[in-house]
Protein backbone atom coordinates (compact mmCIF):
# COMPACT_ATOMS: atom_id res chain seq x y z
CA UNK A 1 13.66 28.17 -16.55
CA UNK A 2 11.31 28.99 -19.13
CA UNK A 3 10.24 25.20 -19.61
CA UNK A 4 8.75 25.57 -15.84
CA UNK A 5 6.69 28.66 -16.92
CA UNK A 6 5.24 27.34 -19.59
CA UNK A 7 4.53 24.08 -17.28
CA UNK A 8 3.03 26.53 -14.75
CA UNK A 9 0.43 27.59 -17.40
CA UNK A 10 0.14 24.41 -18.86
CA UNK A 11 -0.56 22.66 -15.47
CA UNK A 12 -3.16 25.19 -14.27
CA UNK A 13 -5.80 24.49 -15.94
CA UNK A 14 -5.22 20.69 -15.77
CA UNK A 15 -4.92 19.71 -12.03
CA UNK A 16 -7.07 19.32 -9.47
CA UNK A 17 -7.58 16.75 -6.46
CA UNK A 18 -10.99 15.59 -8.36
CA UNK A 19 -12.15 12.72 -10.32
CA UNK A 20 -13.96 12.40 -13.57
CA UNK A 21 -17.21 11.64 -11.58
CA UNK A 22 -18.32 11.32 -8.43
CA UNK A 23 -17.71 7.99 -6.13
CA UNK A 24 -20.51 5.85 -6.70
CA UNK A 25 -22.62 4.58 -4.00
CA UNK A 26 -20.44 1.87 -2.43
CA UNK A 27 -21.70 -1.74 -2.13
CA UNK A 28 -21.11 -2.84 1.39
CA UNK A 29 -18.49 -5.83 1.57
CA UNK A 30 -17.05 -7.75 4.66
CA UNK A 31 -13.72 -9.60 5.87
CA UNK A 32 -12.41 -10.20 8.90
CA UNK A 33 -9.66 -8.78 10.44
CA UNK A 34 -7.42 -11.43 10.30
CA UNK A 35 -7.91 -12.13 6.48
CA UNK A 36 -7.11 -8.62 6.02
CA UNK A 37 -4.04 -8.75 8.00
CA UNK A 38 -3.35 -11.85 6.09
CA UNK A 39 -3.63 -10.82 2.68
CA UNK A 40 -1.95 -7.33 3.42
CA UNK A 41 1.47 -9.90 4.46
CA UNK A 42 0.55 -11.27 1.20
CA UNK A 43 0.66 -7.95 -0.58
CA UNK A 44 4.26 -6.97 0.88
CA UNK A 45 5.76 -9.96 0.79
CA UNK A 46 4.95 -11.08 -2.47
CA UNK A 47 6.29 -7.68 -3.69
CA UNK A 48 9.70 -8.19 -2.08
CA UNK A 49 9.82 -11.84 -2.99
CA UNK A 50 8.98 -10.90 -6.56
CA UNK A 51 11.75 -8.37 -7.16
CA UNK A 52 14.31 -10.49 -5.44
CA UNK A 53 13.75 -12.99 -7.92
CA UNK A 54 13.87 -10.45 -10.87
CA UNK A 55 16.93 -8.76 -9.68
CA UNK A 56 19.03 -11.12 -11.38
CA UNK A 57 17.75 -10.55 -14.94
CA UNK A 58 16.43 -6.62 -15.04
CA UNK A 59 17.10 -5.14 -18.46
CA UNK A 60 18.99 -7.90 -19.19
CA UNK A 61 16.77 -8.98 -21.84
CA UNK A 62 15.57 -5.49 -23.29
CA UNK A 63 12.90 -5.83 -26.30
CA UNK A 64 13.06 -10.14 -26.15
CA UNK A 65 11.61 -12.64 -23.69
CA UNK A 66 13.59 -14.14 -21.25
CA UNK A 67 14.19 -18.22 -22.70
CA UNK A 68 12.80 -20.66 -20.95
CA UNK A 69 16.16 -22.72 -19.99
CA UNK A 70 17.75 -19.51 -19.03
CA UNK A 71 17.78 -20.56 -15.39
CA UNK A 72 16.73 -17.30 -12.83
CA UNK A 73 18.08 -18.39 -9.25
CA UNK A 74 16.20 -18.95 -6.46
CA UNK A 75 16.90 -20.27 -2.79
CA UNK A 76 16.11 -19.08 0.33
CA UNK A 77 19.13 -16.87 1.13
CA UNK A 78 18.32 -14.61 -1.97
CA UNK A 79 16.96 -11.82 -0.07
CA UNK A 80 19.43 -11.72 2.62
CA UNK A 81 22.11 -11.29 -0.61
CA UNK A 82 20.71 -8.54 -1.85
CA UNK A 83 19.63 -7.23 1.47
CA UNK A 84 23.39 -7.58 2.39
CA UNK A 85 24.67 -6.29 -1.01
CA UNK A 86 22.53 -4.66 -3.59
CA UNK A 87 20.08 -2.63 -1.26
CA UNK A 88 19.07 -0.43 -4.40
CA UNK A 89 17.38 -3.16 -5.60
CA UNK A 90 14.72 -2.00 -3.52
CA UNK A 91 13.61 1.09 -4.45
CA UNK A 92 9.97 -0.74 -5.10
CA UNK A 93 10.37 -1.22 -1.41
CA UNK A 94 12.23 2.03 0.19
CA UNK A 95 9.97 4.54 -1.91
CA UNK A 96 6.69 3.28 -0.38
CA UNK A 97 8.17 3.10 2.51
CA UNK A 98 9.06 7.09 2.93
CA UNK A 99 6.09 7.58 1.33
CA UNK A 100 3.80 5.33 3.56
CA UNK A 101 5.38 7.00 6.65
CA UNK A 102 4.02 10.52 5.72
CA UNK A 103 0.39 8.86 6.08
CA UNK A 104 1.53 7.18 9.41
CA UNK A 105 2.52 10.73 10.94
CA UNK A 106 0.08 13.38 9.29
CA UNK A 107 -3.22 10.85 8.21
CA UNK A 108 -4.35 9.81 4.70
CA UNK A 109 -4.98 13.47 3.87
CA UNK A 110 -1.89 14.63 4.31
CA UNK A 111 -1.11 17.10 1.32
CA UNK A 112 1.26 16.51 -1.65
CA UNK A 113 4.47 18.83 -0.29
CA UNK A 114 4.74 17.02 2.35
CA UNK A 115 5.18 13.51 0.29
CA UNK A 116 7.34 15.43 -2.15
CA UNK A 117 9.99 16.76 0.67
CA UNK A 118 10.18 13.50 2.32
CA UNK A 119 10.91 11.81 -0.69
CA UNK A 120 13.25 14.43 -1.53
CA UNK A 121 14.87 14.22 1.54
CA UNK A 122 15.79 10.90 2.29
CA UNK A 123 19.44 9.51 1.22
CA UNK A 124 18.02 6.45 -0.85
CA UNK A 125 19.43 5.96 -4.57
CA UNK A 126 17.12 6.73 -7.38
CA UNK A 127 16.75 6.54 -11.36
CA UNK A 128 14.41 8.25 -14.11
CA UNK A 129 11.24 9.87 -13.10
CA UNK A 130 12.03 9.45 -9.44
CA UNK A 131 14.85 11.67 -9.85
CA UNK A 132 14.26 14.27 -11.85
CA UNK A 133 11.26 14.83 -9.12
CA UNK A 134 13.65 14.71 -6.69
CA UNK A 135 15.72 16.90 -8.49
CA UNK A 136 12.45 19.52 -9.51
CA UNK A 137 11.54 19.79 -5.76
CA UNK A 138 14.83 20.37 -4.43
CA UNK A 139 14.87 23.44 -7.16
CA UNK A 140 11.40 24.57 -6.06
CA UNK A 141 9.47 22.68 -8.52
CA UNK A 142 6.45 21.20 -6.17
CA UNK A 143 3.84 18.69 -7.19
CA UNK A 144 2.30 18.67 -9.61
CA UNK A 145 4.46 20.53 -11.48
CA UNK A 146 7.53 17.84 -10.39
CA UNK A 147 6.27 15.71 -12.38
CA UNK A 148 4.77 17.26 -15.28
CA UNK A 149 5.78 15.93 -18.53
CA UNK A 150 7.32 19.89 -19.39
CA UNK A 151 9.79 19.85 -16.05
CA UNK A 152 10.38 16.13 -16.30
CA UNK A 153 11.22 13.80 -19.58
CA UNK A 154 10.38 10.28 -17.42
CA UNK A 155 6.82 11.14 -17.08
CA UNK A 156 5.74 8.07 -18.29
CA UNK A 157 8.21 5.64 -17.14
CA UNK A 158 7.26 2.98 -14.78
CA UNK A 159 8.13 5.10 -10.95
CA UNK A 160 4.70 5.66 -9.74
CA UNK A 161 3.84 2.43 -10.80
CA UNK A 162 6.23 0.19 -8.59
CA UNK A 163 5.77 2.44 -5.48
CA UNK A 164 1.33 2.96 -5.36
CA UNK A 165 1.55 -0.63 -3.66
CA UNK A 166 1.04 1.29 -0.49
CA UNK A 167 -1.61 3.24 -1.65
CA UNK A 168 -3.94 -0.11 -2.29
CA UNK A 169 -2.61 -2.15 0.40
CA UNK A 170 -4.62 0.62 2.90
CA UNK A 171 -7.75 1.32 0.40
CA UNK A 172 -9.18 -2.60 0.58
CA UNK A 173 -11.91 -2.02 -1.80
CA UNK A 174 -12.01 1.63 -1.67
CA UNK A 175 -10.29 2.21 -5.50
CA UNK A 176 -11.53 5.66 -5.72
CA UNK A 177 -10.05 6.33 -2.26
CA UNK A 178 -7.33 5.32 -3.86
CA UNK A 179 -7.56 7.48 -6.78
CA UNK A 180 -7.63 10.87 -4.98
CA UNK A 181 -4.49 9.92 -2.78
CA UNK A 182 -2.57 8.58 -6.09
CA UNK A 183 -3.19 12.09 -7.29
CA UNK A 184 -1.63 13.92 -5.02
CA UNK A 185 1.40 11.28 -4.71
CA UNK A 186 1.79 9.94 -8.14
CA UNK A 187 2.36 13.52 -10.12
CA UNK A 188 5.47 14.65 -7.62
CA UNK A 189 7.19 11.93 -10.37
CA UNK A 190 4.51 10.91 -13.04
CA UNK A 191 2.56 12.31 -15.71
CA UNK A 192 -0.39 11.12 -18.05
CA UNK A 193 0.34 7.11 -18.61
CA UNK A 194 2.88 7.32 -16.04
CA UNK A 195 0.28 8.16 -13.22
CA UNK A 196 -2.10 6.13 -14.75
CA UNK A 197 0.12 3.02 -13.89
CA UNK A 198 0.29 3.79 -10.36
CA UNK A 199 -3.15 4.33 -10.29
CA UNK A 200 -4.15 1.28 -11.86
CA UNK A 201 -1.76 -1.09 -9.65
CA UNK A 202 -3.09 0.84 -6.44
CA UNK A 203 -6.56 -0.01 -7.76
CA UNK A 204 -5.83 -3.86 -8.67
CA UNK A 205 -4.61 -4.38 -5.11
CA UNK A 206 -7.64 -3.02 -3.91
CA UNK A 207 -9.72 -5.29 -5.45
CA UNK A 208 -7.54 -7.94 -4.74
CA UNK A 209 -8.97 -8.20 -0.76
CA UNK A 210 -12.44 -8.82 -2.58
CA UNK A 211 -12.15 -10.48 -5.88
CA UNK A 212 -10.17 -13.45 -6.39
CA UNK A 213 -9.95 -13.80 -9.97
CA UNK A 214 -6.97 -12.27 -11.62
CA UNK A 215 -8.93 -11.26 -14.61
CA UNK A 216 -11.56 -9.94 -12.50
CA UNK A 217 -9.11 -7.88 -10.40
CA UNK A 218 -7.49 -5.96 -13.61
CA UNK A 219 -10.33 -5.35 -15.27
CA UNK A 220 -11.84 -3.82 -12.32
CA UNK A 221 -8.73 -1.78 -11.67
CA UNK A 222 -9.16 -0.68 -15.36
CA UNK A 223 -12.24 1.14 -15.06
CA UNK A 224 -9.86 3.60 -12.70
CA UNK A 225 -8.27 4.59 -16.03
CA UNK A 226 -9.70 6.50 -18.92
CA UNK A 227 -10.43 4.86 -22.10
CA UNK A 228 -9.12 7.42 -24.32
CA UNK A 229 -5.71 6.93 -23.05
CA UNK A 230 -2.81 4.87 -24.83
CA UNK A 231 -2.42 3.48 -21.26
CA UNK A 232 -6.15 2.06 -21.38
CA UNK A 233 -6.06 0.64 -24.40
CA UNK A 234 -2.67 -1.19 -24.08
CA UNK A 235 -4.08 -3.22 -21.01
CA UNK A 236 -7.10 -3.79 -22.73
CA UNK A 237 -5.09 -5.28 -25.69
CA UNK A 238 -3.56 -7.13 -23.55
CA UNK A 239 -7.23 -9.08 -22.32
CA UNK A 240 -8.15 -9.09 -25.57
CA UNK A 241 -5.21 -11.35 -26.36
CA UNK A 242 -5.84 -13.45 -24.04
CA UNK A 243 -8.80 -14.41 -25.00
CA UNK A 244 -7.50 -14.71 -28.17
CA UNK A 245 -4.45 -16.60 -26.61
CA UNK A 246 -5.58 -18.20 -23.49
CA UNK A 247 -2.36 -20.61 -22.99
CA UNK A 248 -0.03 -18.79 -24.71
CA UNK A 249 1.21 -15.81 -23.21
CA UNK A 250 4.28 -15.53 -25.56
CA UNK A 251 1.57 -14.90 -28.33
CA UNK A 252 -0.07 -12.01 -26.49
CA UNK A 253 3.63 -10.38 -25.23
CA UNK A 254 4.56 -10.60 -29.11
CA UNK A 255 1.32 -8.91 -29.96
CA UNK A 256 2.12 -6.24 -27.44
CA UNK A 257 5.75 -5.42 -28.82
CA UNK A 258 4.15 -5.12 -32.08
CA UNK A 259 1.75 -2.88 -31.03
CA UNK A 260 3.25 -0.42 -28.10
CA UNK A 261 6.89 -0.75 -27.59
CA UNK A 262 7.79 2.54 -28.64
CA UNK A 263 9.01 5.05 -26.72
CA UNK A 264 8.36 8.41 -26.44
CA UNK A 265 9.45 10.46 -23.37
CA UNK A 266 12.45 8.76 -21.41
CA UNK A 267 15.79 10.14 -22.83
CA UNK A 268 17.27 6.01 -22.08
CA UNK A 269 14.85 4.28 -23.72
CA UNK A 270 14.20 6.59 -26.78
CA UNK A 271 15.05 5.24 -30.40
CA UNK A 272 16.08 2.38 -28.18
CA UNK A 273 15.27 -1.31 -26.93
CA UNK A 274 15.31 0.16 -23.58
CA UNK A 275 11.83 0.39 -22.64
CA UNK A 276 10.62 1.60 -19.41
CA UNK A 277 7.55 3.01 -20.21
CA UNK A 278 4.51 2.61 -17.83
CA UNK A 279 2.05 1.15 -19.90
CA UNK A 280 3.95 -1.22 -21.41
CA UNK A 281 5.59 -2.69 -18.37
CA UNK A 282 1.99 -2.57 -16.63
CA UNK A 283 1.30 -5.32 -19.80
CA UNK A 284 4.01 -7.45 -18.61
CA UNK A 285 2.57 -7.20 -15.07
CA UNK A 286 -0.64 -8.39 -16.27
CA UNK A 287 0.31 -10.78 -18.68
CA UNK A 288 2.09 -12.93 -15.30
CA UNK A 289 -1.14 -12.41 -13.73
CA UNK A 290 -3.77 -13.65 -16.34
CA UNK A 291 -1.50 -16.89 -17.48
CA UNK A 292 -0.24 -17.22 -13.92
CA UNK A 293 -3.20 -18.96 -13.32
CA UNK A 294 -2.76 -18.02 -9.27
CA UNK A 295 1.14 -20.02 -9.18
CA UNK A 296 3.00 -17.58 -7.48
CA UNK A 297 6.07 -19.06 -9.50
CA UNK A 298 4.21 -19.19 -12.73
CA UNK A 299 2.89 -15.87 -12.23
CA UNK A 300 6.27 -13.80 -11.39
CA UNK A 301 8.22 -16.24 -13.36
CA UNK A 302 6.37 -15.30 -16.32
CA UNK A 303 6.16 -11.21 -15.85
CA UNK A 304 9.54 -11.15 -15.49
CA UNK A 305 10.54 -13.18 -18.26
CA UNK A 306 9.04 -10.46 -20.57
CA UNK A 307 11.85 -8.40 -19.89
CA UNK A 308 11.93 -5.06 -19.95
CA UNK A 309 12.19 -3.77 -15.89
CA UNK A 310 12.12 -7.33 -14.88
CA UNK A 311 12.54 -7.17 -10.78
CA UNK A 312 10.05 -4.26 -10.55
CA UNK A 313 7.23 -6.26 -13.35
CA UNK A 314 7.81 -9.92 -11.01
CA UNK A 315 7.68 -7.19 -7.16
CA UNK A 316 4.07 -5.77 -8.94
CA UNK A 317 2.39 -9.43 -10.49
CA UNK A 318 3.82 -10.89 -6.82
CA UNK A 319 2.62 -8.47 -4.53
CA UNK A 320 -1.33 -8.36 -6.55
CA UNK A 321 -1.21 -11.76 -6.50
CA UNK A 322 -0.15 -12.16 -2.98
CA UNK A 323 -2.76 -9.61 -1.80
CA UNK A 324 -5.53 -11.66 -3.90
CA UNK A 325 -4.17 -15.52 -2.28
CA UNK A 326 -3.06 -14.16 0.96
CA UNK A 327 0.21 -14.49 2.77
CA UNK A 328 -0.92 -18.12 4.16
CA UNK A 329 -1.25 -19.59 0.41
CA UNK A 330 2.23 -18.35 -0.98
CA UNK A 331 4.21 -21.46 -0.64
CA UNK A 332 6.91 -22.40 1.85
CA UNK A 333 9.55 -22.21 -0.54
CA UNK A 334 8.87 -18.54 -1.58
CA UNK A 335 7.78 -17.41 2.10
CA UNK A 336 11.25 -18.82 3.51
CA UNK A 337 13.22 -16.52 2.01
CA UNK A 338 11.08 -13.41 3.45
CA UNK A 339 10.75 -14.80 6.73
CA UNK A 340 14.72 -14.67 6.70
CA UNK A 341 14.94 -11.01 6.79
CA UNK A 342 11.42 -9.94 7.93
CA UNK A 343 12.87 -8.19 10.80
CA UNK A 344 15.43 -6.24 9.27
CA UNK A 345 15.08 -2.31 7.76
CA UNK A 346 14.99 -2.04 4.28
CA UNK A 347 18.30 0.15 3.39
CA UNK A 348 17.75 3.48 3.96
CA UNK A 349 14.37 3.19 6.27
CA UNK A 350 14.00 2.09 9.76
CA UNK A 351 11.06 0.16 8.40
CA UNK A 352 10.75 -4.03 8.05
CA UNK A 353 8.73 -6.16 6.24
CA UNK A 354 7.05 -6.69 9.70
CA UNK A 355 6.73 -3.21 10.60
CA UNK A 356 5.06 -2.65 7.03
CA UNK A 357 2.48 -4.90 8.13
CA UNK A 358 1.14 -3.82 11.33
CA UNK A 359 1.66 0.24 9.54
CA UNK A 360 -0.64 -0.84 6.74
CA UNK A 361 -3.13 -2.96 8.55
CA UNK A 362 -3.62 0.37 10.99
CA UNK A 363 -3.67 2.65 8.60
CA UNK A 364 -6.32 0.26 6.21
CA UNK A 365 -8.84 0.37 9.22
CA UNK A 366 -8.34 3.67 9.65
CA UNK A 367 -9.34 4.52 6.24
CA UNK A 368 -12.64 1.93 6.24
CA UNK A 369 -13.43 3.86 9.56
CA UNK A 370 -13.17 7.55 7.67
CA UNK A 371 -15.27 6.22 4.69
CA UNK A 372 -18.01 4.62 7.04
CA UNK A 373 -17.26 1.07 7.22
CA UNK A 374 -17.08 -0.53 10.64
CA UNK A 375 -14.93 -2.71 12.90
CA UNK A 376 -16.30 -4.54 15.22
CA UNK A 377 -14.20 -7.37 17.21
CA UNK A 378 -12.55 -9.21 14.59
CA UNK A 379 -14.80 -8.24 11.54
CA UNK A 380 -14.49 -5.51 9.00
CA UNK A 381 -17.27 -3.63 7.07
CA UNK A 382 -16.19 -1.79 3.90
CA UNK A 383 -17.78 0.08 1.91
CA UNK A 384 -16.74 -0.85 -1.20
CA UNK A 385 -16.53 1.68 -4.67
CA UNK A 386 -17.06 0.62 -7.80
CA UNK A 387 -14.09 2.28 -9.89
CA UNK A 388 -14.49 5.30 -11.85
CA UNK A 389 -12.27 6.82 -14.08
CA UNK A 390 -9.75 9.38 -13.23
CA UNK A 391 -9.25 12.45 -15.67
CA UNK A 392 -7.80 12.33 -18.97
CA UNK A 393 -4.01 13.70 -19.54
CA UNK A 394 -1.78 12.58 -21.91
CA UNK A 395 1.99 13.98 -21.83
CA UNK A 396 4.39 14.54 -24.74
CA UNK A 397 1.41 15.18 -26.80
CA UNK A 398 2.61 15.26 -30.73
CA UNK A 399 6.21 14.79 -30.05
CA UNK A 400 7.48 12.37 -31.81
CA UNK A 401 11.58 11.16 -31.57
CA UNK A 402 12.98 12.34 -34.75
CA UNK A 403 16.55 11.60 -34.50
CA UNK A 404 19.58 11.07 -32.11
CA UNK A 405 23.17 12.46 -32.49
CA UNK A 406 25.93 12.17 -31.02
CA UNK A 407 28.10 15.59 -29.18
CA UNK A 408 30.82 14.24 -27.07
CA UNK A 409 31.84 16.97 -25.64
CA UNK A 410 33.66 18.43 -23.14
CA UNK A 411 32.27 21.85 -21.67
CA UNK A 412 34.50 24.62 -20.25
CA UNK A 413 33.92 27.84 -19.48
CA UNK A 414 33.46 29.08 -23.15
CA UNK A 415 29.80 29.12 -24.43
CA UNK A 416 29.30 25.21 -26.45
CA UNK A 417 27.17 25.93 -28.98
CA UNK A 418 24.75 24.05 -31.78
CA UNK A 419 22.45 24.38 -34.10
CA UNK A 420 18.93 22.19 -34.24
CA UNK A 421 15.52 21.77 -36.17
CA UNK A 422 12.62 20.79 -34.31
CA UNK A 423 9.87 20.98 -31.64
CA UNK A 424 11.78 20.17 -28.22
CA UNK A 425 15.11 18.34 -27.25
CA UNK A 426 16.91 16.37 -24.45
CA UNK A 427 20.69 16.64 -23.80
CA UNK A 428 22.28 14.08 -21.83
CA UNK A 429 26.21 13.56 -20.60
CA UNK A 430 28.40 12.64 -18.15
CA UNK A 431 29.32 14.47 -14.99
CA UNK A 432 32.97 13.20 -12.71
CA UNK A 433 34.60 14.91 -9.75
CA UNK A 434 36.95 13.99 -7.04
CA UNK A 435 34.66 16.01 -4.52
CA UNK A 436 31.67 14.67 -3.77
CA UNK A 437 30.17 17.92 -2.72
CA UNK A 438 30.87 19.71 -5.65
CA UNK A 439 27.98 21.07 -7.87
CA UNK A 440 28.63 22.16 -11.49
CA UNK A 441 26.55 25.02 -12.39
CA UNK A 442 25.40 24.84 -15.89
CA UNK A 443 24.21 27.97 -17.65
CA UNK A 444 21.45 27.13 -20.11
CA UNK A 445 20.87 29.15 -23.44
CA UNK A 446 18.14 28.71 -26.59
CA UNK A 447 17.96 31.10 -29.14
CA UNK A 448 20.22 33.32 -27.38
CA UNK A 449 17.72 33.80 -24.05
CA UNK A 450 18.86 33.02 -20.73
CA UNK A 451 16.53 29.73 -19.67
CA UNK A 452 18.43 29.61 -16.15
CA UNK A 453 21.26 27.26 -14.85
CA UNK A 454 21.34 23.43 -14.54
CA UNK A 455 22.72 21.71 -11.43
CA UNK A 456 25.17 18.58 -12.17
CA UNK A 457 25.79 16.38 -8.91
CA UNK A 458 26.66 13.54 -7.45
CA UNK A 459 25.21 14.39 -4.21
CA UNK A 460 21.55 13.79 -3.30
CA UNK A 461 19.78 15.30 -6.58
CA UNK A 462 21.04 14.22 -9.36
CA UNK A 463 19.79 13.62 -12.75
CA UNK A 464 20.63 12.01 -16.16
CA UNK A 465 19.71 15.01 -18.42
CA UNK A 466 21.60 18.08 -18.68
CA UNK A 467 19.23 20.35 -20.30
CA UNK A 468 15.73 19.64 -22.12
CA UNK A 469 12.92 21.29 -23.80
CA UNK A 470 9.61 21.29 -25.18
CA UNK A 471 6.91 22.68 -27.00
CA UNK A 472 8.32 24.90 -28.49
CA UNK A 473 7.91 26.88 -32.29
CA UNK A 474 8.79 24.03 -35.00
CA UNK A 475 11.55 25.36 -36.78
CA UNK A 476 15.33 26.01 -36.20
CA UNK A 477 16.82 27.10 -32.94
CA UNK A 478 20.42 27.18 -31.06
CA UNK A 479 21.33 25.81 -27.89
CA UNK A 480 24.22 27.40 -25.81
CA UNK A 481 25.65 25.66 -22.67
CA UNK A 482 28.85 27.31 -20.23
CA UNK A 483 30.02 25.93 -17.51
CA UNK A 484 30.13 28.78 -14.88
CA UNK A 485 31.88 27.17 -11.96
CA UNK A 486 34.35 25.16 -13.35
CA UNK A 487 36.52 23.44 -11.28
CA UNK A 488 39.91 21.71 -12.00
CA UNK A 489 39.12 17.90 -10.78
CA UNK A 490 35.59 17.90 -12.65
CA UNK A 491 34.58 16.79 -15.98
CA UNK A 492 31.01 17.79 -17.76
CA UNK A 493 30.60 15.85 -20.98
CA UNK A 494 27.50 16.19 -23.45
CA UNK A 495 27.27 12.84 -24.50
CA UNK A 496 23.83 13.20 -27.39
CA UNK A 497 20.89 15.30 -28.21
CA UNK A 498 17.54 13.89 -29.36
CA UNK A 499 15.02 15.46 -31.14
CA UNK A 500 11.76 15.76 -31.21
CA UNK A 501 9.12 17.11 -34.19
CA UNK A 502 5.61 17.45 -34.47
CA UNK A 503 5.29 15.20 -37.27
CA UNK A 504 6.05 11.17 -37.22
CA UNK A 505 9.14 9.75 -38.74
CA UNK A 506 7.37 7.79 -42.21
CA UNK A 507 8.92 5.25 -43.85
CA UNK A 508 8.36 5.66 -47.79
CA UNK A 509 9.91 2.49 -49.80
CA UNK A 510 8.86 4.17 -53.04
CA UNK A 511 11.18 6.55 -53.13
């Protein structure tokens, strides 16, 4: 497809495995080995424990904060229930998991294909960024290029961000170690803020083994990120408020939906209250950790109770947190529930909560060991990085949502045509068949040039777009679609196209 092409160029000049600067010389830090152990339990379980209790409530409240008498449930059976009956809950959990497991067979500098065809191989449900990179790589489309804002219209949405946990919870203190593995795993899905988010959550839970200030710990993490970038400067907002704010963290989340809820790339959340942009949820993560004051409830209470992606902002403001207090200072009544099911795969893995634990403490020594710290008995030395910045990228650069229509349509095997003004688009519908196995093979025009076919599934692949495009001339173009396989017991329906132009919708009241 031509969109890949011009990604190809696009990309080339634009990745590399490198940061902005050099690693500074490390300070040298110490802990023992049974505090790291300790607070890499904390890490994991606080992640699970948080998205268990945000299950209940994710994009339920979309664009509002959660009331305060709106009860969220909690006992001690709640992960075994969704364990037992929502497993795809989890995907903060399963995709660090397949991920984590490429380190534990081919070593921390194990190259990005072989993260991107694991994760593209395993049976686990996924949504948004995640798969359309699943998708791109089972097409060809390799890392970077997977996740590249031109071959995938979730760049920025939250993915990378709720699965880096892994990449922290083995870096203790090491952010810029951190930094060059997040590259090569975060852009098989993400893209500009969306990579920045993993990066900066793999960076706070590095400095969580070391610093035990919540404040301290993000805006440590922050210097991973550069300042340029919308992604930067939302989080910064966001400590600005509170200083501004200190007790009143509905204050500083209304400050923040003035300011940066607005979406620009994901085809759900455009011209929408659905917001799953990295950046912004990132805010909600930190807001729970600056006015959580170091509750565990207060602190994943209150990031999910922004709203927005609640189980996924509660699993990241849980698991920091828990790496920061340890696993020994999360309280009974939180811990309980884990210890219920801390022997039992997450769906789709052969991997437990306790099996994450002795995989990450192994693999965390391993990694002091290969940047010259030292173990000795039951005490770790670390060399510890200050953070530096990663390089700048910024995707859907002057696009700006224009306007979103409505198509409902059926396709058949006759060329579906229309006519559109603008810079890029994104086509999304509906795709039904009796057989599971069936793929319908899409055949993709604009302005009358064959851009190569689109795949619609149900098996292991599938996406919510159709068809999308950017960069290209402003001006008018025509989209064809044909179905070129079409089969009896299927259904392809184009549901709406959004459009995209170089110039920002203005609002003029003197006209």
């Amino acid at each position: 497809m031509r969109n890949l092409i011009v990604g190809i160029l696009f990309a080339t000049g634009l990745f590399s495995l490198q940061l902005v600067s050099a690693k500074s010389a490390p300070d040298v830090k110490t802990i023992s080995k049974t505090v790291l152990l300790d607070k890499i339990k904390g890490g994991w379980a606080g992640k699970a424990i948080g998205c268990t209790y945000g299950g209940p409530v994710e994009f339920r409240f979309n664009g509002s904060i959660i009331p305060n008498d709106y009860p969220i449930e909690w006992n001690k059976d709640r992960l075994k229930w969704y364990y037992d009956n929502s497993p795809g809950l989890y995907d903060d959990m399963y995709v660090n998991i397949v991920l984590d497991e490429v380190i534990e067979r081919l070593g921390f500098n194990a190259p990005a294909d072989s993260f991107a065809v694991s994760f593209a191989r395993a049976g686990f449900p996924l949504w948004h960024a995640n798969a359309s990179a699943r998708y791109n790589v089972q097409h060809g489309i390799m890392p970077p290029l997977s996740g590249h804002w031109l071959n995938n219209p979730h760049a920025d949405d939250i993915d990378f961000q709720i699965e880096a946990d892994f990449i922290g919870l083995i870096t203790p203190g090491m952010a810029n170690t951190g930094s060059e593995l997040a590259d090569r795993v975060g852009h098989i899905f993400n893209y500009g803020d969306g990579w920045y988010g993993g990066v900066f959550v793999a960076a706070m839970y590095s400095n969580a083994f070391f610093y035990n200030n919540a404040e301290t710990v993000v805006r440590n993490a922050l210097r991973t990120i550069p300042e340029k970038s919308d992604f930067y400067q939302c989080i910064n907002d966001i400590l600005t408020w509170h200083k501004m704010f200190p007790t009143d963290w509905k204050r500083t989340w209304f400050e923040c939906e003035k300011k940066w809820a607005s979406e620009v790339g994901c085809s759900s959340g455009v011209l929408s209250q659905f917001d799953i942009d990295a950046k912004i949820n990132s805010a909600y993560v930190v807001i729970g950790l600056l006015y959580g004051d170091k509750n565990f409830y207060k602190t994943i209470d209150i990031a999910a109770r922004c709203g927005q992606d609640s189980d996924c902002n509660a699993s990241t403001s849980g698991g920091v947190l828990g790496a920061m207090i340890g696993y020994s200072n999360i309280p009974e009544r939180w811990k309980e529930g884990a210890n219920v099911v801390e022997d039992r795969p997450f769906s789709f893995t052969d991997v437990s909560l306790n099996k994450l634990y002795e995989m990450s403490l192994s693999q965390a020594c391993s990694v002091v060991e290969k940047n010259g710290g030292k173990i000795t008995d039951d005490m770790i030395t670390v060399n510890y990085e200050t953070p530096v910045a990663v390089r700048y990228e910024k995707g859907f650069d002057n696009h700006y949502p224009m306007i979103r229509y409505n198509i409902n349509k059926a396709l058949t095997d006759s060329l579906y045509e229309c006519s559109f003004e603008g810079i890029g688009f994104v086509v999304r519908g509906n795709f039904k068949c009796v057989d599971k196995n069936y793929i319908a093979k899409i055949k993709m025009f604009v302005d009358g040039k064959d851009e190569g076919n689109v795949d619609m599934m149900y098996i292991n692949g599938g996406r919510d777009e159709v068809c999308f495009k950017y960069n290209m001339p402003n001006g008018k173009h025509t989209l064809g679609l044909k179905w070129l396989n079409p089969n009896p017991d299927a259904q392809v329906t184009i549901n709406n196209m959004l459009l995209y132009s170089n110039q920002r919708n203005k609002l003029d009241y003197n006209e």
